[in-house]
C-alpha atoms as a PDB file:
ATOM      1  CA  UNK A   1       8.350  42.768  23.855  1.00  0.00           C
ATOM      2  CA  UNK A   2       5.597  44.655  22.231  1.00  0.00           C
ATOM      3  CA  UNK A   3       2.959  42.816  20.258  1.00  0.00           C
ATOM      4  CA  UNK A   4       3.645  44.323  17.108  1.00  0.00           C
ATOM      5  CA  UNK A   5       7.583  43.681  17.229  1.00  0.00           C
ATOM      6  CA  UNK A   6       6.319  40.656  18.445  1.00  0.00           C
ATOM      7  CA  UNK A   7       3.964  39.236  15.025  1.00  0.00           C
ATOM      8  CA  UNK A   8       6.349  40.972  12.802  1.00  0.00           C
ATOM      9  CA  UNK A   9       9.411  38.677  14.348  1.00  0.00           C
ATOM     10  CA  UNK A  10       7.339  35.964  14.152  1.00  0.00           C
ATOM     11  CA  UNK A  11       6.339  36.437  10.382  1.00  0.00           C
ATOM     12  CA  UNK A  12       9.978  37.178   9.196  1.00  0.00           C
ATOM     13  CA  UNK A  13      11.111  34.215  11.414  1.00  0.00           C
ATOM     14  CA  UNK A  14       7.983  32.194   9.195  1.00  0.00           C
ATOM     15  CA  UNK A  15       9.278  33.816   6.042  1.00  0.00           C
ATOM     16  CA  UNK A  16      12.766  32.107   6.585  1.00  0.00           C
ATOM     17  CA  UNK A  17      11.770  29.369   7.809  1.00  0.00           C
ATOM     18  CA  UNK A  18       9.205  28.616   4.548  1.00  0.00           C
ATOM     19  CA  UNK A  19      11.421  30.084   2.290  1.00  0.00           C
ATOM     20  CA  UNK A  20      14.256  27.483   3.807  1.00  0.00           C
ATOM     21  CA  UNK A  21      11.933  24.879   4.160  1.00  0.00           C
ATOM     22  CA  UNK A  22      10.851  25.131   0.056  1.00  0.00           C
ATOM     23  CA  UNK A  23      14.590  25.020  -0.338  1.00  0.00           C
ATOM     24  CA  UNK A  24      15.212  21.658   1.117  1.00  0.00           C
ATOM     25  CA  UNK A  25      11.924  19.904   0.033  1.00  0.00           C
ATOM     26  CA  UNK A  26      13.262  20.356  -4.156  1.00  0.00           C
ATOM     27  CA  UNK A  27      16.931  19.702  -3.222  1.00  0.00           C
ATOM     28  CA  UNK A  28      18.327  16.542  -4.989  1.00  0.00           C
ATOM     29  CA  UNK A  29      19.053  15.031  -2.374  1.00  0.00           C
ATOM     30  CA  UNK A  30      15.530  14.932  -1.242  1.00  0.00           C
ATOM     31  CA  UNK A  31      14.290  14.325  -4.997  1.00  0.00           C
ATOM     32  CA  UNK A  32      16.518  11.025  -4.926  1.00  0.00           C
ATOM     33  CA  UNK A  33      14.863  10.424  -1.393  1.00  0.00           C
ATOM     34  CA  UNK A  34      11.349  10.891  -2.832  1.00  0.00           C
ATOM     35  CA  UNK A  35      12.059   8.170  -5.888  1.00  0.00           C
ATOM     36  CA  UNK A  36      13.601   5.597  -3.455  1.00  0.00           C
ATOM     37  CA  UNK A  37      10.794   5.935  -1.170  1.00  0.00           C
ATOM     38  CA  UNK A  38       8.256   5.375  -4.144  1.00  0.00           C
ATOM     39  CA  UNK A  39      10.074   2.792  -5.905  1.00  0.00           C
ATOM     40  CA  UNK A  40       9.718   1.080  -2.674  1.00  0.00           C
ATOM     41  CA  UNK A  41       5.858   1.423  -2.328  1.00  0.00           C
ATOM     42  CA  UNK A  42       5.511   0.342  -5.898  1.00  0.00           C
ATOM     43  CA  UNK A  43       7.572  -2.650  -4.918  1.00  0.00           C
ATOM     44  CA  UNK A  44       5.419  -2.899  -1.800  1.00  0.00           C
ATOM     45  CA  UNK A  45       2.222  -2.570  -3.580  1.00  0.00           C
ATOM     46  CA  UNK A  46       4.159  -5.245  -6.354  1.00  0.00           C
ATOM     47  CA  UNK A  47       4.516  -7.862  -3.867  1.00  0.00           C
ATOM     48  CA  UNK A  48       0.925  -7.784  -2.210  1.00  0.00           C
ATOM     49  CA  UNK A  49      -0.929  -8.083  -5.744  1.00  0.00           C
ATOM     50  CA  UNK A  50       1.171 -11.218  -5.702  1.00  0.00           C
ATOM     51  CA  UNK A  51       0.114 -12.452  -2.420  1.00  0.00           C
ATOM     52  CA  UNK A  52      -3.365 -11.481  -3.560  1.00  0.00           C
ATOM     53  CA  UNK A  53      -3.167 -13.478  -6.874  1.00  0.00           C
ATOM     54  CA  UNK A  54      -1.425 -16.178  -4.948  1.00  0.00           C
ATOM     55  CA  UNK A  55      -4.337 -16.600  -2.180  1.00  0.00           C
ATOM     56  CA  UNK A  56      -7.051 -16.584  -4.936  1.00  0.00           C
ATOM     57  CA  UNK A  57      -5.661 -19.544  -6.816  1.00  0.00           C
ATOM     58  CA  UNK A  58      -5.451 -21.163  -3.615  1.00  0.00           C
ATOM     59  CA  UNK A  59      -8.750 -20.549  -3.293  1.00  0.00           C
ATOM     60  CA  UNK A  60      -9.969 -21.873  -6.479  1.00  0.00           C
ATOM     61  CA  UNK A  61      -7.831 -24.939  -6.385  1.00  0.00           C
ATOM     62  CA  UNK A  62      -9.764 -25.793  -2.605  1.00  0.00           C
ATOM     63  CA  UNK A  63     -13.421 -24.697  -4.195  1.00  0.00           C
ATOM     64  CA  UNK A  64     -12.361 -27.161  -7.083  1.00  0.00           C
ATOM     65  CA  UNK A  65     -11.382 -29.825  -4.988  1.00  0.00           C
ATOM     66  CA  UNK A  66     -14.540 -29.603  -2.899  1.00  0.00           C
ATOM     67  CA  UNK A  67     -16.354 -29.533  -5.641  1.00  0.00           C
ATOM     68  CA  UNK A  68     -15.361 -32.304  -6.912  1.00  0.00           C
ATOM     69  CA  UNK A  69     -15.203 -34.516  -3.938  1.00  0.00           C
ATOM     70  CA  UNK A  70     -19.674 -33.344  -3.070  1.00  0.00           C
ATOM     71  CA  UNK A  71     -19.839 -34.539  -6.804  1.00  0.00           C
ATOM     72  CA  UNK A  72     -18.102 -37.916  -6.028  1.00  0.00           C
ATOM     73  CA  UNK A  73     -19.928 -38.821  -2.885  1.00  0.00           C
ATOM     74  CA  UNK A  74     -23.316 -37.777  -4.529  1.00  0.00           C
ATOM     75  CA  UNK A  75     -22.102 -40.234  -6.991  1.00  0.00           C
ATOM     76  CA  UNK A  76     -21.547 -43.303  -4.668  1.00  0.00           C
ATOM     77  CA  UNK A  77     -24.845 -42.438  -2.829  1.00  0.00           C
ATOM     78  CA  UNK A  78     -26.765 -42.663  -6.736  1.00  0.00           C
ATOM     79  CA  UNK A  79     -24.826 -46.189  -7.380  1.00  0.00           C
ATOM     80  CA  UNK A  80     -25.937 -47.130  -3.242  1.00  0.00           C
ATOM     81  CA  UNK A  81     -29.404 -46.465  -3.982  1.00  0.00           C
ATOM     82  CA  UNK A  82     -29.620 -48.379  -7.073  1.00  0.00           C
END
């Protein structure tokens, strides 16, 4: 095959292919797939903010506690000393 014949297969070939390939990407059917697929992130993303929250007051319920608990025995060791 000659080059030329060759390139201007391959563009028409590319031509079909991209025009096909626009085609399917805005179909409905692949609409409806793109929603699912981002209701499903935002449920994703949903569900690790709540983790995240979760883990923080965790976190501050632990700090709190230890807090509390350096404050106590600093307390006994003031009523020792005395």
């Amino acid at each position: 095959m000659e080059k030329g014949t060759k390139y201007a297969l391959f563009t028409g070939l590319g031509f079909l292919l991209g025009t096909a390939g626009v085609k399917a990407v805005t179909s409905e059917t692949a609409r409806k797939g793109y929603v699912h697929a981002m209701a499903q992130g935002m449920m994703a993303k949903a569900e690790y903010e709540n983790m995240v929250e979760q883990a923080k007051a965790e976190y501050d319920d632990i700090k709190a506690e230890a807090s509390y608990l350096a404050g106590a025995g600093k307390a006994d060791e003031d009523k020792a000393d005395k």
